[in-house]
C-alpha atoms as a PDB file:
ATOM      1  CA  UNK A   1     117.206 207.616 103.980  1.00  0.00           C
ATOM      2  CA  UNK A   2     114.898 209.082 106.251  1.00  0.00           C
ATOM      3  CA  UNK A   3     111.574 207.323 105.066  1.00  0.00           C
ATOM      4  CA  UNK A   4     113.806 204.096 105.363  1.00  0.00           C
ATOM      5  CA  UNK A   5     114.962 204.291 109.098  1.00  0.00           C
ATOM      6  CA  UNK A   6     111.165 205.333 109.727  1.00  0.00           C
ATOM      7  CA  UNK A   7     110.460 201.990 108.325  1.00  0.00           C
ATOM      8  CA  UNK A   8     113.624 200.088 109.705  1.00  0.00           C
ATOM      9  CA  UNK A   9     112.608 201.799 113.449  1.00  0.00           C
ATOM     10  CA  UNK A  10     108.818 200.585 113.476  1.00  0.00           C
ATOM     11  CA  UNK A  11     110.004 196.840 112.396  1.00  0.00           C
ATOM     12  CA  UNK A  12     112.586 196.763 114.974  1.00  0.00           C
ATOM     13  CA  UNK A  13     110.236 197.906 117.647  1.00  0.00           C
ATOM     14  CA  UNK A  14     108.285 195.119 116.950  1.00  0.00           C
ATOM     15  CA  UNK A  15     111.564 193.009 117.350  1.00  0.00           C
ATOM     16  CA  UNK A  16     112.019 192.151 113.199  1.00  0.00           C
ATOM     17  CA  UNK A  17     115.922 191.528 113.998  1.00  0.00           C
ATOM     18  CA  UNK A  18     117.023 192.725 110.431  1.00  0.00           C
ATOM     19  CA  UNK A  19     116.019 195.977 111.200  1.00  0.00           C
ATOM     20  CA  UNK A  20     116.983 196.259 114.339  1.00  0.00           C
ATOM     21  CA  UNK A  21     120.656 195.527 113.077  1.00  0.00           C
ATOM     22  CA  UNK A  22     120.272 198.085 109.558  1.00  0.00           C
ATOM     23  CA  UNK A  23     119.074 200.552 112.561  1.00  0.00           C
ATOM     24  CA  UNK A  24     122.289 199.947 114.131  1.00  0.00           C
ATOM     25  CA  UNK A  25     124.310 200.555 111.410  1.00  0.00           C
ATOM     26  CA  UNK A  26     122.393 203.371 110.559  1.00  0.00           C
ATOM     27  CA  UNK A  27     123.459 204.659 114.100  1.00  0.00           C
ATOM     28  CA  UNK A  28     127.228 203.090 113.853  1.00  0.00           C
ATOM     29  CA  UNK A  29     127.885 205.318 110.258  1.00  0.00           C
ATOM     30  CA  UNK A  30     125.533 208.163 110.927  1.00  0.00           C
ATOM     31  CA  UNK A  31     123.668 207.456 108.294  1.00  0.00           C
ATOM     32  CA  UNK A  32     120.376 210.033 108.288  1.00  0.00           C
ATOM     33  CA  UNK A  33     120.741 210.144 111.977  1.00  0.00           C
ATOM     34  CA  UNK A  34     123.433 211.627 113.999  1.00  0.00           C
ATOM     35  CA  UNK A  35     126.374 209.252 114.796  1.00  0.00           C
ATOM     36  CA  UNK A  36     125.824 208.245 117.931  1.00  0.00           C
ATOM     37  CA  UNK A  37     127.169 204.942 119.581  1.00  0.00           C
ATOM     38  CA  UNK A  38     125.373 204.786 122.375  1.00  0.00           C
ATOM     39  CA  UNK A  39     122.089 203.743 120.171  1.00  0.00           C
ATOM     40  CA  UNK A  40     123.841 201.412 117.905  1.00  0.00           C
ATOM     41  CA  UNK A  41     125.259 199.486 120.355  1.00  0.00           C
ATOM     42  CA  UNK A  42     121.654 199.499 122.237  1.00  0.00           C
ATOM     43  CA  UNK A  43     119.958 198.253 118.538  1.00  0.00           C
ATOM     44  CA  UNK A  44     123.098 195.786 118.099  1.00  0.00           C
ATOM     45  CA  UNK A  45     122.376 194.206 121.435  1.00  0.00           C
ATOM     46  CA  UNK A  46     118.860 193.921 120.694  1.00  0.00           C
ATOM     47  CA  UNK A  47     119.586 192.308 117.501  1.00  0.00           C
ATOM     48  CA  UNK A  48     121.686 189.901 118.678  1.00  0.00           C
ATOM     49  CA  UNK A  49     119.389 189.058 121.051  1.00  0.00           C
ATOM     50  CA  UNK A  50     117.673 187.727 118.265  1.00  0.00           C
ATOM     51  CA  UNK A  51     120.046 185.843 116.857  1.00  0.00           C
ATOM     52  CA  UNK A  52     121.581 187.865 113.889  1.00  0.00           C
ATOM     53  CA  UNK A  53     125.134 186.978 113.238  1.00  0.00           C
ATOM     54  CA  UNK A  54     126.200 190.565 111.878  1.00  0.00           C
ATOM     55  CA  UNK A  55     125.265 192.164 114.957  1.00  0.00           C
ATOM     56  CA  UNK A  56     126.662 189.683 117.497  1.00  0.00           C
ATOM     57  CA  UNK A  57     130.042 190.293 115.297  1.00  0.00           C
ATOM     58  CA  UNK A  58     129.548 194.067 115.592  1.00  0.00           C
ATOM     59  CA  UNK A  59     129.489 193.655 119.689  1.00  0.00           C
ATOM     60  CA  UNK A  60     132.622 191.444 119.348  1.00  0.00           C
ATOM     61  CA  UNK A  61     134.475 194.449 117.384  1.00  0.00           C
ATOM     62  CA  UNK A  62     132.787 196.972 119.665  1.00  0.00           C
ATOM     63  CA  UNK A  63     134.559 194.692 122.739  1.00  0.00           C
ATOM     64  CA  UNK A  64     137.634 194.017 121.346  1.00  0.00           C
ATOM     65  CA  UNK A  65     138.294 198.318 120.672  1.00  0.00           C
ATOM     66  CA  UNK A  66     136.420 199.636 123.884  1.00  0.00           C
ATOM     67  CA  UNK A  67     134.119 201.056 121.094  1.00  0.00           C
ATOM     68  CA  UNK A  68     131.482 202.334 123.509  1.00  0.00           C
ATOM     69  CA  UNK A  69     131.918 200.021 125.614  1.00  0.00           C
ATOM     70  CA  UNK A  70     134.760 198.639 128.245  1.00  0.00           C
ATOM     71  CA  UNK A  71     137.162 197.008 126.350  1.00  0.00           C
ATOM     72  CA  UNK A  72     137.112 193.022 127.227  1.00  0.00           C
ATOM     73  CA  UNK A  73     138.543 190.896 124.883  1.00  0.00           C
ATOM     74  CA  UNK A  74     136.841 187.709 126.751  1.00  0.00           C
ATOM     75  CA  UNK A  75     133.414 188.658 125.669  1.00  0.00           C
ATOM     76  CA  UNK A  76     134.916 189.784 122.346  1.00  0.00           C
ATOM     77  CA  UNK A  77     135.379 186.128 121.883  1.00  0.00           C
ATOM     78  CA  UNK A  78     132.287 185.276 122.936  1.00  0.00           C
ATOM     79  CA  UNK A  79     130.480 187.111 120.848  1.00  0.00           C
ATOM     80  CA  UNK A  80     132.389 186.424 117.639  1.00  0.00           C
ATOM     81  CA  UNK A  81     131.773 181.920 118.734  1.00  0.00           C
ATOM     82  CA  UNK A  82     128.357 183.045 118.568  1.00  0.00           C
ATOM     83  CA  UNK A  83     128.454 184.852 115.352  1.00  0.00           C
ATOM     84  CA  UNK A  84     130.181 181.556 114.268  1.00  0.00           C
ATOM     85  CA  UNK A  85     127.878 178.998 115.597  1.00  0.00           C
ATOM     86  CA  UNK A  86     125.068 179.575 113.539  1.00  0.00           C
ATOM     87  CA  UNK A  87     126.975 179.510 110.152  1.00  0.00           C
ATOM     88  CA  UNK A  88     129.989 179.528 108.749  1.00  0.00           C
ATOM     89  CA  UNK A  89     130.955 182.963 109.253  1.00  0.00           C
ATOM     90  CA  UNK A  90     134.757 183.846 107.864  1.00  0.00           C
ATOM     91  CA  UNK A  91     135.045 186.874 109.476  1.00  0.00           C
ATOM     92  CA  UNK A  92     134.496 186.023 112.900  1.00  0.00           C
ATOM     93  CA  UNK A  93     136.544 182.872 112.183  1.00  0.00           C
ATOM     94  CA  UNK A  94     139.535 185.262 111.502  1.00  0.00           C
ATOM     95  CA  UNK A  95     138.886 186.895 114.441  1.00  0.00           C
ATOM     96  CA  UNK A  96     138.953 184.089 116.286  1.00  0.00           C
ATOM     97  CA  UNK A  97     141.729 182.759 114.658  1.00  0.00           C
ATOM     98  CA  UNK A  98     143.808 186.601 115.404  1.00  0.00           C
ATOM     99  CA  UNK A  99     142.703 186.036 119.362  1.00  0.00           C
ATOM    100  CA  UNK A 100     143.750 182.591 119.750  1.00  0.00           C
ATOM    101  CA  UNK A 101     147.191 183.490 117.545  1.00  0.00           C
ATOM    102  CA  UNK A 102     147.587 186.443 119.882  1.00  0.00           C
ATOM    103  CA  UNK A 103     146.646 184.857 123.598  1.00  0.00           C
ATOM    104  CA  UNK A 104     143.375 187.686 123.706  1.00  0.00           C
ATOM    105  CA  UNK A 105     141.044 187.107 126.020  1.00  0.00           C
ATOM    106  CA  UNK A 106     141.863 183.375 125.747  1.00  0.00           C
ATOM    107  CA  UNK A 107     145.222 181.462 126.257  1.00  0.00           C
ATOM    108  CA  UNK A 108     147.146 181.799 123.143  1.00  0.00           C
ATOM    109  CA  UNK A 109     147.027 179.220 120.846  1.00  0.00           C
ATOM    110  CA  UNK A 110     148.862 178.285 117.496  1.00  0.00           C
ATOM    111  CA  UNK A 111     147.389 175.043 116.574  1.00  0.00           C
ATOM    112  CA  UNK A 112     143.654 176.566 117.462  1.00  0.00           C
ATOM    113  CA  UNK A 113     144.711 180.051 115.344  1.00  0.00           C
ATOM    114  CA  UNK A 114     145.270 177.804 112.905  1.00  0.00           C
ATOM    115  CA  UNK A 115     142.497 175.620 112.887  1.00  0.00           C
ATOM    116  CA  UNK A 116     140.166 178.874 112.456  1.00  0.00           C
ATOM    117  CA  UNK A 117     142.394 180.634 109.643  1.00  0.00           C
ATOM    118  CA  UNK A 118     141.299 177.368 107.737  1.00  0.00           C
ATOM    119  CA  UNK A 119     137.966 177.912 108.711  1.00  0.00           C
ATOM    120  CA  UNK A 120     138.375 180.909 107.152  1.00  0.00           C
ATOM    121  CA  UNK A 121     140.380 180.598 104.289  1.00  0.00           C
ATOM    122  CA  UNK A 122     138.297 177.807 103.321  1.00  0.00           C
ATOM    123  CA  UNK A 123     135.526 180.428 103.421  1.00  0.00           C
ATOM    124  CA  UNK A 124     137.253 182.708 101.350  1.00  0.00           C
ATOM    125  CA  UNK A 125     138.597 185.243 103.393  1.00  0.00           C
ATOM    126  CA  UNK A 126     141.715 186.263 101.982  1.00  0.00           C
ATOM    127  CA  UNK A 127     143.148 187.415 104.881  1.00  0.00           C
ATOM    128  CA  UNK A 128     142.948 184.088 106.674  1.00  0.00           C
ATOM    129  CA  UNK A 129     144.443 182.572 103.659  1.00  0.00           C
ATOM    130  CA  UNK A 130     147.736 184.806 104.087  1.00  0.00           C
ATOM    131  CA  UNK A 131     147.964 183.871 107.265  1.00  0.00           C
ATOM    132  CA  UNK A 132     147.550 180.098 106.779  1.00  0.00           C
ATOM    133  CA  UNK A 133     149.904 180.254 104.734  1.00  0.00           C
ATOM    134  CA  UNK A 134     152.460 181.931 106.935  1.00  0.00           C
ATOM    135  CA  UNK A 135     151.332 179.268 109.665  1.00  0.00           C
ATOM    136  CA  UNK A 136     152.044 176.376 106.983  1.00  0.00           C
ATOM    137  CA  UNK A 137     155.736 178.024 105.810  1.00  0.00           C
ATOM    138  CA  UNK A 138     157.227 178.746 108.847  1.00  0.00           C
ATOM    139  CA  UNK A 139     155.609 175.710 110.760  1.00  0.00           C
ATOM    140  CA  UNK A 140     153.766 177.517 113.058  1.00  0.00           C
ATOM    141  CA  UNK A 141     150.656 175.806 114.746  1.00  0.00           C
ATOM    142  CA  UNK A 142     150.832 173.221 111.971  1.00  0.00           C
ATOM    143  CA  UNK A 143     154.062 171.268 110.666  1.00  0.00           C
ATOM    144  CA  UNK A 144     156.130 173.225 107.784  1.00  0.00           C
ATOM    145  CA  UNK A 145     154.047 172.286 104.663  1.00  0.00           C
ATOM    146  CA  UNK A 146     155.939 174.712 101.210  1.00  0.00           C
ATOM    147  CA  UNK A 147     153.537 173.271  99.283  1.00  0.00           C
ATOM    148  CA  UNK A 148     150.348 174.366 101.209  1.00  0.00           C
ATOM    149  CA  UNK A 149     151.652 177.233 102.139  1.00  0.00           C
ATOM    150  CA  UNK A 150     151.999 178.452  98.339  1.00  0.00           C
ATOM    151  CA  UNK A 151     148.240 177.073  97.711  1.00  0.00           C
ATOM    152  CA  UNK A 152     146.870 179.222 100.061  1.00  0.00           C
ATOM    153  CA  UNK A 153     149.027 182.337  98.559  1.00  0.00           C
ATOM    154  CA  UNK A 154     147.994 181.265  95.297  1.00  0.00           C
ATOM    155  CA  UNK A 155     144.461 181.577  96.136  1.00  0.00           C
ATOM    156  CA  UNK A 156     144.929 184.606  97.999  1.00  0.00           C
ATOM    157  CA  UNK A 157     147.165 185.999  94.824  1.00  0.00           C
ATOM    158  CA  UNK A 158     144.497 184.976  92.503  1.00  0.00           C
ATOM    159  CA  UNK A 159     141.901 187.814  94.367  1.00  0.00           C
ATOM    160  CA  UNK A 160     144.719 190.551  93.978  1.00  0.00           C
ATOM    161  CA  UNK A 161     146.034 190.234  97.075  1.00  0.00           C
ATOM    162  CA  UNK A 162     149.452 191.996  96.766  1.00  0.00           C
ATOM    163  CA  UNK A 163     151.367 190.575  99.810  1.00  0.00           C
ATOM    164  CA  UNK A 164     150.253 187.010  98.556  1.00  0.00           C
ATOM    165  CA  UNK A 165     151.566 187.308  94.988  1.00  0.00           C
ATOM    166  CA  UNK A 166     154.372 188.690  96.118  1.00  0.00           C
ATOM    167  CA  UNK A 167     155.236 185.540  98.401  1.00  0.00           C
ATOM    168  CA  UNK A 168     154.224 183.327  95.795  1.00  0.00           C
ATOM    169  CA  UNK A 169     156.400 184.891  93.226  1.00  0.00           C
ATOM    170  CA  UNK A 170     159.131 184.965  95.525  1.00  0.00           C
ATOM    171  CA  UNK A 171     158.344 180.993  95.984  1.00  0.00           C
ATOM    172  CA  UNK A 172     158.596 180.223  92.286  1.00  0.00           C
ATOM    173  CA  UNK A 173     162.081 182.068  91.801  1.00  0.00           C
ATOM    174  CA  UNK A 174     163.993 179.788  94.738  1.00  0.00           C
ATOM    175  CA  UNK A 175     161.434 177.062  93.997  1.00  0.00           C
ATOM    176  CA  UNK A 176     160.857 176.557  97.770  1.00  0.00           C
ATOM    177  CA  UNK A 177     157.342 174.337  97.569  1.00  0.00           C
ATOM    178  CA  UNK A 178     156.541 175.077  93.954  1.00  0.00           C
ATOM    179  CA  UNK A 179     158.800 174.011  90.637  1.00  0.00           C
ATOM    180  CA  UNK A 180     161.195 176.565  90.261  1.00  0.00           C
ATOM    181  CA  UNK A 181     159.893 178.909  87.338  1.00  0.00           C
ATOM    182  CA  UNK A 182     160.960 182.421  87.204  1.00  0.00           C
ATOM    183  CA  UNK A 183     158.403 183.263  84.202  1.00  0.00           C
ATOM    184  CA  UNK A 184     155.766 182.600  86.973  1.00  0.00           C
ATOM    185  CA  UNK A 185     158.182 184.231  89.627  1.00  0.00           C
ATOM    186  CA  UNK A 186     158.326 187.168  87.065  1.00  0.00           C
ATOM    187  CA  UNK A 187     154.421 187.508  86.534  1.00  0.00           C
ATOM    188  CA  UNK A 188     153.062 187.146  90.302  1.00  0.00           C
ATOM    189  CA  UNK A 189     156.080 189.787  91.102  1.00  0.00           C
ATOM    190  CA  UNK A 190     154.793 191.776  88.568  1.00  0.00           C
ATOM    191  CA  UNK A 191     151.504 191.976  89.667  1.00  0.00           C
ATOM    192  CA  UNK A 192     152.467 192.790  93.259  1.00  0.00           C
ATOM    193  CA  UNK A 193     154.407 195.793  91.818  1.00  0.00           C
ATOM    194  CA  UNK A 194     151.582 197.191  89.747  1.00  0.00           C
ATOM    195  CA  UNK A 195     149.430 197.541  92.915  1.00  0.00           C
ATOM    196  CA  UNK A 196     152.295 198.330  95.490  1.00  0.00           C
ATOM    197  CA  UNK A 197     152.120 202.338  96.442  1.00  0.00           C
ATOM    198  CA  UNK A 198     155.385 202.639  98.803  1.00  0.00           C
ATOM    199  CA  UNK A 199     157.992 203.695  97.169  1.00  0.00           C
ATOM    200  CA  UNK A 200     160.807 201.901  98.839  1.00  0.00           C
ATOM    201  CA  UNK A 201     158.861 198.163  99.317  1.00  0.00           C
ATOM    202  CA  UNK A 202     157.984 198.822  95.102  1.00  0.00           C
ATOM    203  CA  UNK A 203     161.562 199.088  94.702  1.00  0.00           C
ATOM    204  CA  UNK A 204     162.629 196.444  96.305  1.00  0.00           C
ATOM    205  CA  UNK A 205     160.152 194.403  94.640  1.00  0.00           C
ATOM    206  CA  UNK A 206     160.934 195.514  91.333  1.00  0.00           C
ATOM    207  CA  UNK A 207     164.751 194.423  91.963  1.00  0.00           C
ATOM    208  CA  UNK A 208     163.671 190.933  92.764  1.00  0.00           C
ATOM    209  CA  UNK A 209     161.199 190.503  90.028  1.00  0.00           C
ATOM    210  CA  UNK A 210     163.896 191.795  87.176  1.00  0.00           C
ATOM    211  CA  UNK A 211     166.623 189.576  89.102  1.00  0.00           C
ATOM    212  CA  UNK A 212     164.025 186.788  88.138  1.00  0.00           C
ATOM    213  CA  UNK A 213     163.402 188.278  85.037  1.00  0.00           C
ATOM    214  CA  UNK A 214     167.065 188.140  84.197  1.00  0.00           C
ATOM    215  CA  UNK A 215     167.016 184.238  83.860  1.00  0.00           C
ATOM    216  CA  UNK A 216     164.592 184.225  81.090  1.00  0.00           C
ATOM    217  CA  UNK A 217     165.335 184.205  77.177  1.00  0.00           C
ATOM    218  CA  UNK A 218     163.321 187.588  75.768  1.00  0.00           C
ATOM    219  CA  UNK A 219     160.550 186.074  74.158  1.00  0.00           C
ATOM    220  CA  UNK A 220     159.362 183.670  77.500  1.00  0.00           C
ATOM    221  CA  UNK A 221     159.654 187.634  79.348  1.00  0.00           C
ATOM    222  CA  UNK A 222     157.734 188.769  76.741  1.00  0.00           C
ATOM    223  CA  UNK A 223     154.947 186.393  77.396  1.00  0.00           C
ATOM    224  CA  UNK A 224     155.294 187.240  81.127  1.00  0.00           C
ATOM    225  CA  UNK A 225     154.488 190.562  80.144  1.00  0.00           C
ATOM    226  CA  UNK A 226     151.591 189.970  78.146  1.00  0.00           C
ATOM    227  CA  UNK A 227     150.268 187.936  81.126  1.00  0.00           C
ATOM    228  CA  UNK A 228     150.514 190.469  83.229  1.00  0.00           C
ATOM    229  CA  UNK A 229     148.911 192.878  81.061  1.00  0.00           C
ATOM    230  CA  UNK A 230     145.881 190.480  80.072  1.00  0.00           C
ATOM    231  CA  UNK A 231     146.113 189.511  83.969  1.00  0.00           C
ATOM    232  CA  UNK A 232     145.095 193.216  85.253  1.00  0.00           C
ATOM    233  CA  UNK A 233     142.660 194.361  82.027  1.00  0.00           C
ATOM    234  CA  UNK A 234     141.112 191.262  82.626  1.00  0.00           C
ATOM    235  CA  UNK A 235     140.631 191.928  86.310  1.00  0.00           C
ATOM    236  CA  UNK A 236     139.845 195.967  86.416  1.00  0.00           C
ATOM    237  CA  UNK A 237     136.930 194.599  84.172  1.00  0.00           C
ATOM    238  CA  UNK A 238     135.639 192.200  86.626  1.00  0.00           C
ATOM    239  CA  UNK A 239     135.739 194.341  89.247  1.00  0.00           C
END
């Protein structure tokens, strides 16, 4: 670690951005040097003075907390548009989205949340997917929409995301923008228990996924239960 900062600190005093930002970060984590703010937010800056995303989204989280530096939620927001700007940047989007949502450092916002949480979602962040689909079920920034809304938990559920197959499941038992099905209620429940770890939300879970399970014949539960089985083998393997 030490050879490699020498080498990251002689690029970035010749202004190679990259290094300049892994020299940050290097500061940030107090990684073979001491933590120390001060100098990661100095080689952030310099970074982002020359024009790398990451770093002008580390000065945006370093606004936004008072992280070593006043806390100004205004040039927060700045700094994560220009993070944006040059590419499509999810992250940033969802921080975006979370400002406008919230009214920080800009007037709040619900259509313009929204329209970055797609920006997002559509980038893969599974975060900005939940919350799309929140916006889409309740009608918030955007008209109701069931069906979206249980897309965008789908593809959310899909990554493991427990809070998304939990919705979805819930979705498929009242059949509120999806068929009604409670052997899919009964497997996306199931999955959301596997990976919940408090006690009392786990319970409650559990009761809604057996009162689902309590409409099917033994043999379609059965098959829910193999699914859910071949589901998470399937997926501890992947990842």
């Amino acid at each position: 670690m030490a050879k490699a900062l020498d080498w990251y600190r002689k690029a970035a005093q010749k202004g190679y951005g990259e290094a300049e930002y892994n020299l940050a970060v290097a500061y940030h984590n107090g990684l073979g040097v001491p933590k120390d703010e001060t100098q990661a937010l100095r080689w952030y800056a310099r970074a982002a003075d020359h024009g790398i995303p990451d770093a002008e989204f580390s000065l945006g989280r370093a606004y936004e907390s008072g992280n070593g530096v006043p806390l100004n939620m205004a040039t927060a927001l700045s700094w994560y548009r220009k993070a944006e700007e040059k590419n499509q940047y999810p992250t940033a989007e969802l921080a975006l989205a979370d400002m406008y949502a919230t009214g920080a450092g800009t007037a709040k916002d619900s259509s313009e949340a929204m329209r970055w949480y797609r920006k997002a979602a559509e980038g893969g962040n599974v975060v900005a997917q939940c919350r799309l689909a929140n916006g889409y079920l309740f009608g918030i920034g955007v008209p109701a929409d069931p069906a979206e809304a249980a897309g965008w938990f789908h593809k959310a559920a899909a990554e493991g995301v427990i809070f998304a197959q939990y919705e979805l499941g819930s979705m498929y038992e009242s059949g509120e923008g999806v068929p009604q099905d409670y052997g899919e209620a009964y497997f996306w429940m199931s999955l959301a228990v596997r990976s919940e770890t408090r006690p009392a939300k786990r319970d409650q879970m559990v009761e809604q996924r057996d009162s689902a399970g309590s409409h099917l014949p033994e043999t379609t539960l059965a098959q829910a239960r193999a699914r859910v089985l071949e589901w998470t083998t399937e997926h501890s393997l992947g990842h």
